[in-house]
N, C-alpha and C. Protein backbone atom coordinates (compact mmCIF):
# COMPACT_ATOMS: atom_id res chain seq x y z
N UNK A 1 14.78 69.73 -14.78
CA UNK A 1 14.02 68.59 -15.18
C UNK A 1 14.94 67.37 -15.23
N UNK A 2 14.49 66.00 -14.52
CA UNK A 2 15.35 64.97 -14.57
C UNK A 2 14.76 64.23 -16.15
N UNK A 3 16.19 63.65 -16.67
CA UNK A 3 15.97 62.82 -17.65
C UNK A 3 16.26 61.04 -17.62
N UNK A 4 16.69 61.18 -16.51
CA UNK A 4 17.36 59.53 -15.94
C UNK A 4 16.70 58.93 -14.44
N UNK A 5 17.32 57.50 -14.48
CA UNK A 5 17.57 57.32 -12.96
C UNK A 5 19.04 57.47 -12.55
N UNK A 6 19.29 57.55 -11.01
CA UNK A 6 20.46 57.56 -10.54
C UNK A 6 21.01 55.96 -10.57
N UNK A 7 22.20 55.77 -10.49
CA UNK A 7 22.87 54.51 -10.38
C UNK A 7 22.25 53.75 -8.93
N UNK A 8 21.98 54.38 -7.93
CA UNK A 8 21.37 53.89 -6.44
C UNK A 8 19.90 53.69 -7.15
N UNK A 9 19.08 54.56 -7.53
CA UNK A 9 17.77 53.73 -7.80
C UNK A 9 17.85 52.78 -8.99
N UNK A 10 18.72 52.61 -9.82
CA UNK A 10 18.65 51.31 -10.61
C UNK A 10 19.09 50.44 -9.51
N UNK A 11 19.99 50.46 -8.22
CA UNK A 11 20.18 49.17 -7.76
C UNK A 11 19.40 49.01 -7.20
N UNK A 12 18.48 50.01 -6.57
CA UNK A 12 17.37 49.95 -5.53
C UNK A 12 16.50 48.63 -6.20
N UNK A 13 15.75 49.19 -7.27
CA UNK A 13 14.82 48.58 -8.24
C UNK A 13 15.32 47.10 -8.35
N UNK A 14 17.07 47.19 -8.99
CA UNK A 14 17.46 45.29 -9.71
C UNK A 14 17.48 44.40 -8.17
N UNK A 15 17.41 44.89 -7.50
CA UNK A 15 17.72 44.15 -6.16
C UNK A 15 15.89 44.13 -5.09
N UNK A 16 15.34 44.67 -5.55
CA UNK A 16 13.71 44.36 -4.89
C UNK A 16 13.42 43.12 -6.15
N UNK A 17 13.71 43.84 -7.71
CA UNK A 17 13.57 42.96 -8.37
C UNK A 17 13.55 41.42 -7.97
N UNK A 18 15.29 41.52 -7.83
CA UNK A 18 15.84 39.62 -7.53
C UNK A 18 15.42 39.26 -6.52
N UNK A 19 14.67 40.14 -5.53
CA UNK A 19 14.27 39.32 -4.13
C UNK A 19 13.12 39.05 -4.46
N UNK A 20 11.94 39.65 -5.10
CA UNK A 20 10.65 39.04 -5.54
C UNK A 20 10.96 37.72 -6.63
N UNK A 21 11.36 38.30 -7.35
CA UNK A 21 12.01 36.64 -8.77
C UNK A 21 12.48 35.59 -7.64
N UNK A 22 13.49 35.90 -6.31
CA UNK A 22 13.83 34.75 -5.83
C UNK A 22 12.91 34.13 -5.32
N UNK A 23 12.07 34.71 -4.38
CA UNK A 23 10.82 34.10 -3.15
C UNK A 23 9.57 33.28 -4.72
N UNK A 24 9.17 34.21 -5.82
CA UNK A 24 8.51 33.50 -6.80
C UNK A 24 9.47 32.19 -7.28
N UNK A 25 10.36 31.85 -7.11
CA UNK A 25 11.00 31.11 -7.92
C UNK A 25 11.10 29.46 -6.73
N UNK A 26 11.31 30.18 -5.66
CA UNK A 26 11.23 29.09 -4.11
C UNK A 26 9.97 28.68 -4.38
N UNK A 27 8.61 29.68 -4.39
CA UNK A 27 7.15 29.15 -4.20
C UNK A 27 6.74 27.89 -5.46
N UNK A 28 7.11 28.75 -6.73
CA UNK A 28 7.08 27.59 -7.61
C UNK A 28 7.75 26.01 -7.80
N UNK A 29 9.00 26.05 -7.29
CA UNK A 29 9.63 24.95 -7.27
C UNK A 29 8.81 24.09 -6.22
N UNK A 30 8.23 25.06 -4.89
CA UNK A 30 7.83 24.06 -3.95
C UNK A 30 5.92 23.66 -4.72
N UNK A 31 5.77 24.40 -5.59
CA UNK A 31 4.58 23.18 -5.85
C UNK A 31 4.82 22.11 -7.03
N UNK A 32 5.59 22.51 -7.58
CA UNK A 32 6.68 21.32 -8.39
C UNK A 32 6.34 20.17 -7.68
N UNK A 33 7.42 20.48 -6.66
CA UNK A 33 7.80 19.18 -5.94
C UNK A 33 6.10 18.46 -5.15
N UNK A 34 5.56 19.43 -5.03
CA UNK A 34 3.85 18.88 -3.81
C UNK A 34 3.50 17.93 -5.53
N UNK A 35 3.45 18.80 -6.29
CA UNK A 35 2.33 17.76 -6.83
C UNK A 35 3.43 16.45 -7.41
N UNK A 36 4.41 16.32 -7.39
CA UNK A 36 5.47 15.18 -8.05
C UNK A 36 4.96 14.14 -6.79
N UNK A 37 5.26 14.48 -5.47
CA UNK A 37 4.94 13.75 -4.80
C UNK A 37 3.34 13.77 -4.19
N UNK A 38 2.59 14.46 -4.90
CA UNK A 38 1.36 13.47 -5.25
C UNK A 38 1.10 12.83 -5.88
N UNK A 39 1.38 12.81 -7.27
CA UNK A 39 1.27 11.94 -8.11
C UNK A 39 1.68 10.90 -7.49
N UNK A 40 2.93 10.78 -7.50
CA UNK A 40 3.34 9.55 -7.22
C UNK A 40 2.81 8.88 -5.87
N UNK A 41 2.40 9.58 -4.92
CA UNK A 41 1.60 9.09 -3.91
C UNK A 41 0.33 8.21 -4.18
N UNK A 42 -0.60 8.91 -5.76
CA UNK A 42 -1.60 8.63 -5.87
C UNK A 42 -1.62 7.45 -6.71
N UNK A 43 -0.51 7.23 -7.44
CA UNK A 43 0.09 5.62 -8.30
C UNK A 43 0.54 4.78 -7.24
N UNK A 44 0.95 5.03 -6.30
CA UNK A 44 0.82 3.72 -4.72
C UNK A 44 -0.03 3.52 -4.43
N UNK A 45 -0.54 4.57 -4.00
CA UNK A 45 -1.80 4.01 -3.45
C UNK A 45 -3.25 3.52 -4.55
N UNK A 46 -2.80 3.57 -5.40
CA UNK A 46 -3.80 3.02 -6.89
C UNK A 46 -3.38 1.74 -6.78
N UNK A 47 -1.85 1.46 -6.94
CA UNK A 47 -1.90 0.26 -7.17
C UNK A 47 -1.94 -0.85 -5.71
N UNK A 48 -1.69 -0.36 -4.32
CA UNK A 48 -2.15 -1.29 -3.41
C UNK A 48 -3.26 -0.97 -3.16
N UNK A 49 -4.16 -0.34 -3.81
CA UNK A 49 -5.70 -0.38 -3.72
C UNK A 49 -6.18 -1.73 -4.26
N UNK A 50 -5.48 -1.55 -5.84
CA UNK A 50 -6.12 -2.59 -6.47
C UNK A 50 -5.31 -4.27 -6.00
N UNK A 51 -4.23 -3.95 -5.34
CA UNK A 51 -3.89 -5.79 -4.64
C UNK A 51 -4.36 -6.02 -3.92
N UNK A 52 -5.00 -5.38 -2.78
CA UNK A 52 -6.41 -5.40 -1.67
C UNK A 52 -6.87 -5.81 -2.10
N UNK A 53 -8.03 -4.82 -3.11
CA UNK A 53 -9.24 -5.36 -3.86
C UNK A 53 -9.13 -6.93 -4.46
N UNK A 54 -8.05 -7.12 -4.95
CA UNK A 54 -8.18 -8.32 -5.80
C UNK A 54 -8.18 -9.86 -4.64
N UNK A 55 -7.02 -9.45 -3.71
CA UNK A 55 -6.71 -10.27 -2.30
C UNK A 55 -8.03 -10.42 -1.63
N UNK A 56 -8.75 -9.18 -1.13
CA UNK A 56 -9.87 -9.59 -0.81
C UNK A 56 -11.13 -10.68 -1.58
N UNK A 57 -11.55 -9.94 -2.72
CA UNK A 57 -12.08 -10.94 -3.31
C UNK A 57 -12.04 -12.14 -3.77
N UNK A 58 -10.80 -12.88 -3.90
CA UNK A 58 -10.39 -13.83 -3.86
C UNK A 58 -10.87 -14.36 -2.32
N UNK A 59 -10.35 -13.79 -1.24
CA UNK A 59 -10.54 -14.49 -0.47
C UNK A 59 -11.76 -14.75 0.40
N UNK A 60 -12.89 -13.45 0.02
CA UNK A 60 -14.20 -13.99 0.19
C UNK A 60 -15.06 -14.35 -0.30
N UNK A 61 -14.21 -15.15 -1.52
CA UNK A 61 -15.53 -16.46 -2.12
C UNK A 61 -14.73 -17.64 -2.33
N UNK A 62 -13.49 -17.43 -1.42
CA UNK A 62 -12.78 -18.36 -0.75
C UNK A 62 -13.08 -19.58 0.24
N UNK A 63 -12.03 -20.76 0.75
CA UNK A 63 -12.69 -21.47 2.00
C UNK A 63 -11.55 -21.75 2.20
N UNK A 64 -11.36 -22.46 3.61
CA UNK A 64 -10.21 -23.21 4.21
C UNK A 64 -9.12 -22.64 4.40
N UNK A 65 -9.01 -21.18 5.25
CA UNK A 65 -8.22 -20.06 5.12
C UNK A 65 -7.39 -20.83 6.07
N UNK A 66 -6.28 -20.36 5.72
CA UNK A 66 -4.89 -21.39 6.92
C UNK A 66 -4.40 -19.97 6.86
N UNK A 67 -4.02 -19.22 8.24
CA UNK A 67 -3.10 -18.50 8.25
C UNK A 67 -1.48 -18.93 9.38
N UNK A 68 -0.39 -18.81 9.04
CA UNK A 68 0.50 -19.08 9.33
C UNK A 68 1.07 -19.94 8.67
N UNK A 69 2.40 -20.58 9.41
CA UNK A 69 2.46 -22.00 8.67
C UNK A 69 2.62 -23.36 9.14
N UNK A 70 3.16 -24.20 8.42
CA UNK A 70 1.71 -25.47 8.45
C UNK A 70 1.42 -26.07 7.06
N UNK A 71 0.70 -27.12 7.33
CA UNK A 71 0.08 -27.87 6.24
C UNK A 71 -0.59 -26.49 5.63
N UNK A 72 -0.40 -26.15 4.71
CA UNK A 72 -1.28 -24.93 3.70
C UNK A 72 -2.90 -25.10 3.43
N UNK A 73 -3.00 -26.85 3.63
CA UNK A 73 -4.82 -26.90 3.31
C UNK A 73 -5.65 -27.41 4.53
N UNK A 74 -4.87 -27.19 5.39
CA UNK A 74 -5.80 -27.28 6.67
C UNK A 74 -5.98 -25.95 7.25
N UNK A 75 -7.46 -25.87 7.44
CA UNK A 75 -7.73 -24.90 8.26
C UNK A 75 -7.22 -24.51 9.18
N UNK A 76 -6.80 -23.09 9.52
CA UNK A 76 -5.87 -22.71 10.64
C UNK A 76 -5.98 -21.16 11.31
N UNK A 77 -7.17 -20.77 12.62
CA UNK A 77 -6.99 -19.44 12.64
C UNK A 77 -5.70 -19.00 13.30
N UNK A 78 -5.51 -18.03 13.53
CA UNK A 78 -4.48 -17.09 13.65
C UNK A 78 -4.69 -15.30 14.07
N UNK A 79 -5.05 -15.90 15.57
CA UNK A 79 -5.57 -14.28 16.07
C UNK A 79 -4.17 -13.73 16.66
N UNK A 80 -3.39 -14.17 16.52
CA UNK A 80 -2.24 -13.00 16.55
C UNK A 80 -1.66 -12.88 15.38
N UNK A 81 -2.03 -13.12 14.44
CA UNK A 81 -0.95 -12.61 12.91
C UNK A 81 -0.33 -13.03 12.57
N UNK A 82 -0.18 -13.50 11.73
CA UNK A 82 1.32 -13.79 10.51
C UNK A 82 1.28 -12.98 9.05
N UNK A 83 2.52 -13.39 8.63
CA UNK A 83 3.12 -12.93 7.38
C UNK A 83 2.65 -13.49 6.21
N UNK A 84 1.85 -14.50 6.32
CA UNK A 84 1.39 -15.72 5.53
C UNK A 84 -0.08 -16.23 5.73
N UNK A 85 -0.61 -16.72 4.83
CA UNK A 85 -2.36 -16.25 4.20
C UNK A 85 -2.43 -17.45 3.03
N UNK A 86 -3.00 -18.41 2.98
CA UNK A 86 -3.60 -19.39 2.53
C UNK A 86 -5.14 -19.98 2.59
N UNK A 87 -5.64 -20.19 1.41
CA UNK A 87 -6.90 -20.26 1.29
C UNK A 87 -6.88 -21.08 0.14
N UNK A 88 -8.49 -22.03 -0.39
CA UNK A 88 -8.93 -22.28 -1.27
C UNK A 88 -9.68 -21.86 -2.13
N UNK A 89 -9.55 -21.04 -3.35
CA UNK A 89 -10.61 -20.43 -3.89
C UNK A 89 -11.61 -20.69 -4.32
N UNK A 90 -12.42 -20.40 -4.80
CA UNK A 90 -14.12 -20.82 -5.74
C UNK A 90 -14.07 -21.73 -6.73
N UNK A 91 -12.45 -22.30 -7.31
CA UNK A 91 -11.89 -22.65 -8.49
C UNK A 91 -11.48 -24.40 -8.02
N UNK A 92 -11.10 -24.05 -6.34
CA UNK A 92 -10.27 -24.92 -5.93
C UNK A 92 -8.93 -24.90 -5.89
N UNK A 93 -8.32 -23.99 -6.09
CA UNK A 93 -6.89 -23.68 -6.47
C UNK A 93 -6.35 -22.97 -5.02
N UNK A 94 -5.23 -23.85 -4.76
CA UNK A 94 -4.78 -23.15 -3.18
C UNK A 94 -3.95 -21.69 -3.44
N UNK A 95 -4.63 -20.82 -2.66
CA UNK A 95 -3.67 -19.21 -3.52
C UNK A 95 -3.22 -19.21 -2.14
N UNK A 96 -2.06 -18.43 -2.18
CA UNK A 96 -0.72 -18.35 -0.51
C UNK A 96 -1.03 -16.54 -1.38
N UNK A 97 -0.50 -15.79 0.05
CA UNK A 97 -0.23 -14.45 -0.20
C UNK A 97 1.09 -14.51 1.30
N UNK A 98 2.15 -14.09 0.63
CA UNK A 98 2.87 -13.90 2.42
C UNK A 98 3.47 -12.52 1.62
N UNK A 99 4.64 -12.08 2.80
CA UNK A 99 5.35 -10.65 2.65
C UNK A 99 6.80 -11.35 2.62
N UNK A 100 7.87 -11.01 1.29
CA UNK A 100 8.80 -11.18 0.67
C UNK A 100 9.46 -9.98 0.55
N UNK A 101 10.56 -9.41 1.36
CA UNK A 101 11.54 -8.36 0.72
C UNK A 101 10.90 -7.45 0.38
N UNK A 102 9.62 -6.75 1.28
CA UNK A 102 9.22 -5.86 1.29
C UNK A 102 8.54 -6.06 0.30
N UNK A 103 7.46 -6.66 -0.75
CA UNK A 103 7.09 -6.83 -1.43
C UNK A 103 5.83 -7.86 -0.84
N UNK A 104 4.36 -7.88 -1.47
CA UNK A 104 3.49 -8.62 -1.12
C UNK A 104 3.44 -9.59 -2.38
N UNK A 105 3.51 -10.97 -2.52
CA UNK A 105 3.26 -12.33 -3.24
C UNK A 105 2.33 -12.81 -2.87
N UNK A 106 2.06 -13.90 -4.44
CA UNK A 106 1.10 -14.20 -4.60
C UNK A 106 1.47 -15.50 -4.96
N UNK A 107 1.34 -16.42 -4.84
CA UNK A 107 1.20 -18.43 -5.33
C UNK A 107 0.01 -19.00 -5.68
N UNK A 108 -0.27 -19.56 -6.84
CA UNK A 108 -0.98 -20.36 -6.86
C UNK A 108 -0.53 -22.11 -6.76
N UNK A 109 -1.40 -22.65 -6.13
CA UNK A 109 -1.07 -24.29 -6.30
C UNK A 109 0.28 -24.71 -6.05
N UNK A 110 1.11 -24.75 -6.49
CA UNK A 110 2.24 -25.48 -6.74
C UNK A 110 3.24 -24.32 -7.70
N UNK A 111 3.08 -23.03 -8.05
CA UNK A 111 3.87 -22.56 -9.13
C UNK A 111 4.28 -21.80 -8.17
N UNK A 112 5.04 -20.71 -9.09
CA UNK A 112 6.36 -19.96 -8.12
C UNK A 112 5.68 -18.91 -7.60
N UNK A 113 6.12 -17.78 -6.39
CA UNK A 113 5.39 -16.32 -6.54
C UNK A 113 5.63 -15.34 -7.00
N UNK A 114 4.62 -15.25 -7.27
CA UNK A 114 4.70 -13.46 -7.97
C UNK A 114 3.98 -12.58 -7.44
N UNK A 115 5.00 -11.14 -7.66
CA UNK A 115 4.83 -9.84 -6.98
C UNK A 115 3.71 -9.34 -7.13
N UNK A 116 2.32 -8.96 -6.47
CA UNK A 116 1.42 -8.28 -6.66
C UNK A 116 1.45 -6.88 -6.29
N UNK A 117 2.38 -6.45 -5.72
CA UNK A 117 2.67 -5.16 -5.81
C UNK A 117 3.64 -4.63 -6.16
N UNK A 118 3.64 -3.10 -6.74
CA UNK A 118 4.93 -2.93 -7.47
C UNK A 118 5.75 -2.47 -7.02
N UNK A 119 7.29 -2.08 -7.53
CA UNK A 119 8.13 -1.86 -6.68
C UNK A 119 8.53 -0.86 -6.31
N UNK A 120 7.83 0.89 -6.23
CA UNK A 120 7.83 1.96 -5.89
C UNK A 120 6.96 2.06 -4.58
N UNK A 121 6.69 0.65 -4.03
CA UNK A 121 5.90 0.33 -2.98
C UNK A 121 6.99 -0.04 -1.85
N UNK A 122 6.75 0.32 -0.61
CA UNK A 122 7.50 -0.71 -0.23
C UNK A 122 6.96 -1.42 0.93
N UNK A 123 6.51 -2.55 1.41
CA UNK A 123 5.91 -3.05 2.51
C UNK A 123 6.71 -3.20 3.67
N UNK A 124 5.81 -2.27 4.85
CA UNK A 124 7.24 -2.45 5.72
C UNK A 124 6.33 -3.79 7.11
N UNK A 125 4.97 -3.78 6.68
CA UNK A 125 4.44 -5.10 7.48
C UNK A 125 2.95 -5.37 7.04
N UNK A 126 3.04 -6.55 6.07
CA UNK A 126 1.75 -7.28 6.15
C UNK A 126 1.51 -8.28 7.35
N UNK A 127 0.14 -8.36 7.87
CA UNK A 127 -0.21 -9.09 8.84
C UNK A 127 -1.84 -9.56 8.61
N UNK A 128 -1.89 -10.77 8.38
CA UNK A 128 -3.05 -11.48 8.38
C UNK A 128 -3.63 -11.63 9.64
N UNK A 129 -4.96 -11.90 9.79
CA UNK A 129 -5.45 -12.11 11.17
C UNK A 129 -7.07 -13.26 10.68
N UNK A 130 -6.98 -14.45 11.45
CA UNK A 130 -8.00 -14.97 10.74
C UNK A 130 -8.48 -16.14 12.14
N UNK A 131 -10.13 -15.57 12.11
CA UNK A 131 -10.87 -16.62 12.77
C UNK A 131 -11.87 -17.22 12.39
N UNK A 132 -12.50 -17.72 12.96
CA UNK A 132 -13.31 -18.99 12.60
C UNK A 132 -12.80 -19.78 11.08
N UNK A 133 -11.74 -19.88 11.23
CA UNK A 133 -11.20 -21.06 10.06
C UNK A 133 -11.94 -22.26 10.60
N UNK A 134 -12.19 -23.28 9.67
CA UNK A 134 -12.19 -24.56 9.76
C UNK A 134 -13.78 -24.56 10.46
N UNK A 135 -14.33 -26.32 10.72
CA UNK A 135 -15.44 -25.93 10.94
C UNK A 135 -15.51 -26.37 12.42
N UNK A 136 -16.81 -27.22 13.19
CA UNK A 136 -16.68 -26.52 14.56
C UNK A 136 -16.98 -25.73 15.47
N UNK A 137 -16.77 -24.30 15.03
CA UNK A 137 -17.13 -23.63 15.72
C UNK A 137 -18.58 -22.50 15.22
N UNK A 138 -18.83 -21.68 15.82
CA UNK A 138 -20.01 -20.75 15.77
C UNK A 138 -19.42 -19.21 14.82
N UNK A 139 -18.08 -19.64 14.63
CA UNK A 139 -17.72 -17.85 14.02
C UNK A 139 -17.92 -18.37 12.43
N UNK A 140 -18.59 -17.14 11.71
CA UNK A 140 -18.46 -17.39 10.26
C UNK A 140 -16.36 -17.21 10.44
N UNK A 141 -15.67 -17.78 9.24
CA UNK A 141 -14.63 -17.27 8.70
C UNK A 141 -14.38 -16.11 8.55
N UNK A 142 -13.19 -15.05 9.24
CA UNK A 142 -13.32 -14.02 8.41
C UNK A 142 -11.56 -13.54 8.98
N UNK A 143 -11.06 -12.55 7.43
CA UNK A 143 -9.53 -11.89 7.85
C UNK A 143 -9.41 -10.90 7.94
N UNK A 144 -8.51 -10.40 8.93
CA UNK A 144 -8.44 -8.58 8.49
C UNK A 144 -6.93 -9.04 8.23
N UNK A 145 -6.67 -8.02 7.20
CA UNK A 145 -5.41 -7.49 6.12
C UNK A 145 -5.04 -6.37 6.89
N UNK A 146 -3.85 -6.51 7.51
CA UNK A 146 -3.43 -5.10 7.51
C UNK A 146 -2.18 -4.53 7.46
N UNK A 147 -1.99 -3.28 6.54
CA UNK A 147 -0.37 -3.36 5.78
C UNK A 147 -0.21 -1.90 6.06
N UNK A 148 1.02 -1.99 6.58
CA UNK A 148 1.92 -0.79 6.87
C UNK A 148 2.61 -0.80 5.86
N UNK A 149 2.93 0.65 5.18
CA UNK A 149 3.75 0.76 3.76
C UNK A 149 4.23 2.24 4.03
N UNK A 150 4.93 2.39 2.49
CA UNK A 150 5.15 4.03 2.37
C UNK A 150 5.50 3.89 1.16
N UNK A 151 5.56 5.08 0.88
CA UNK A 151 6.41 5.09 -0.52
C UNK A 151 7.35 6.45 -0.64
N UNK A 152 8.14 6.50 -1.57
CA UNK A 152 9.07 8.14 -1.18
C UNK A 152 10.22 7.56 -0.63
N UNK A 153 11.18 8.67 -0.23
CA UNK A 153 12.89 8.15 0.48
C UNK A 153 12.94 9.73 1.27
N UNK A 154 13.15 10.00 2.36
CA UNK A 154 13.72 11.76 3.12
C UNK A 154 12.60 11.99 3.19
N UNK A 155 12.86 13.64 2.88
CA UNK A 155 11.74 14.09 2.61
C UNK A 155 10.31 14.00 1.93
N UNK A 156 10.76 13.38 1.29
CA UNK A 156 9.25 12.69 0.28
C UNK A 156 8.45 11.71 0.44
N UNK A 157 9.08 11.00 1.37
CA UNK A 157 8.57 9.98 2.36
C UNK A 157 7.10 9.99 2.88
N UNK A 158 6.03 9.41 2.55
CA UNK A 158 4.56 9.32 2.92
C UNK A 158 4.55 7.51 3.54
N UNK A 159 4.23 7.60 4.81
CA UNK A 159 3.59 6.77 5.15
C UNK A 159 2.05 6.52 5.38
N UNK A 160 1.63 5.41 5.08
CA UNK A 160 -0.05 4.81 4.97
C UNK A 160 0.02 3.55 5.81
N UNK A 161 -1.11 3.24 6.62
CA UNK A 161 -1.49 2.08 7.07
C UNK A 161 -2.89 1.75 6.69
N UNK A 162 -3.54 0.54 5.73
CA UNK A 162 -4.42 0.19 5.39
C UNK A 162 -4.67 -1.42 5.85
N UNK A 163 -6.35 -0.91 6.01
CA UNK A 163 -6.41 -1.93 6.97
C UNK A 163 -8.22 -2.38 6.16
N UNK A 164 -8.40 -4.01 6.48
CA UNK A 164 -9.94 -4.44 5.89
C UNK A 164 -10.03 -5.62 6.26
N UNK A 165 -11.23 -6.02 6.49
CA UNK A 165 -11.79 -6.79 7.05
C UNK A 165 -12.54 -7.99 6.03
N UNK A 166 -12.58 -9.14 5.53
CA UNK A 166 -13.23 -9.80 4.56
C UNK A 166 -13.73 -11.04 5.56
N UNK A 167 -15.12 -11.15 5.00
CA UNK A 167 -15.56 -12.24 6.05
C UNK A 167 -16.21 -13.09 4.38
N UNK A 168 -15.82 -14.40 4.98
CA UNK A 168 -16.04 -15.65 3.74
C UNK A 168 -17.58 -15.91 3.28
N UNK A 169 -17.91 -15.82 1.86
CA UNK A 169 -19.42 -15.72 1.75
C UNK A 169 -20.06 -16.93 1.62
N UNK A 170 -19.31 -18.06 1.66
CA UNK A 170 -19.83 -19.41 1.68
C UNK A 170 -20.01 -19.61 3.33
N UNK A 171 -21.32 -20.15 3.42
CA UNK A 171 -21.31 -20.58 4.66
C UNK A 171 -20.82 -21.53 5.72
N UNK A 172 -20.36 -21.62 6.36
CA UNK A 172 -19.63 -22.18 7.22
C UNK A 172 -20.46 -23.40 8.02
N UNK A 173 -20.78 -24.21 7.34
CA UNK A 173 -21.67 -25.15 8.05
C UNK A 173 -20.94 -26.55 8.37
C-alpha cells in the first residue's frame, strides 16, 4: 500500500502547476491592459466629442465663416483646407478655432486662446473646409471639420479620424 507521492510526481504536479498559474497570469494582465486602454480611449474620445459638438454648434448659428488667413471678418471659402476657422456667432463675437502644437484653440474677439482639447489628446491634423462663405453666390454656407488624432504612445497607440459636416442655419440671402 502506497502512503506518499514520489519526489518526480511532486515535480510533475509543481511544474503543470506553474505553467497553468503562468499562461492565467499572461491572460489576466492582458485584460488589465485592454480595458486601461479603453478607458482611456473612451475619455478621448468623450472629450473630442464634446469640442466637435460645441465647435459645431457655434458654428451653425454662426455667419461670415472666413477660413484661412486674412482679414478674420471677411468672408472667405476655402475648398482646399486650412488650419484656421473664423466665424461670427449669434452673439456677434468673432470666435477663431486653428491647430496649435497639436492641440485644437479657441479665441474669442480680441482675447488670448485657449485649449479646447485636452492634453492626453493629441492632434496630428485639423482641417477646415468651407463654401459658400459670403454672399453672391447660390451655396447655403457650410464646413466640414476634419481631425486626425490618436491618443496612447507604442503599443497603446489608437488612432481615430473624425470627420462632420455643419451647414449655417441662418439663411444666406
Amino acid at each position: 500500500m502506497r502512503k506518499g507521492f514520489t519526489l518526480i510526481e511532486l515535480m510533475v504536479a509543481m511544474s503543470i502547476f506553474i505553467v497553468v498559474m503562468t499562461i492565467s497570469m499572461g491572460s489576466i494582465l492582458g485584460v488589465f491592459d485592454a480595458n486601461r486602454k479603453s478607458r482611456s480611449l473612451k475619455t478621448v474620445l468623450n472629450n473630442l466629442n464634446l469640442a466637435v459638438e460645441s465647435m459645431s454648434k457655434e458654428m451653425r448659428f454662426g455667419k461670415n465663416y472666413h477660413c484661412g488667413s486674412g482679414t478674420v471678418t471677411v468672408p472667405q471659402n476655402c475648398p482646399s483646407g486650412d488650419t484656421l476657422m473664423s466665424f461670427l456667432s449669434s452673439d456677434n463675437i468673432q470666435i477663431t478655432y486653428r491647430l496649435n502644437n497639436q492641440t485644437i484653440e479657441k479665441k474669442l474677439d480680441n482675447s488670448d486662446y485657449i485649449a479646447v482639447t485636452a492634453p492626453e489628446i493629441v492632434i496630428d491634423d485639423l482641417t477646415f473646409y468651407t463654401l459658400g462663405a459670403g454672399t453672391g453666390n447660390t451655396l447655403q454656407p457650410k464646413v466640414i471639420i476634419k481631425i486626425q488624432s490618436h491618443a496612447g504612445a507604442d503599443t497603446g497607440r489608437s488612432d481615430f479620424t473624425l470627420q462632420t459636416l455643419v451647414s449655417q442655419r441662418v439663411l444666406d440671402i
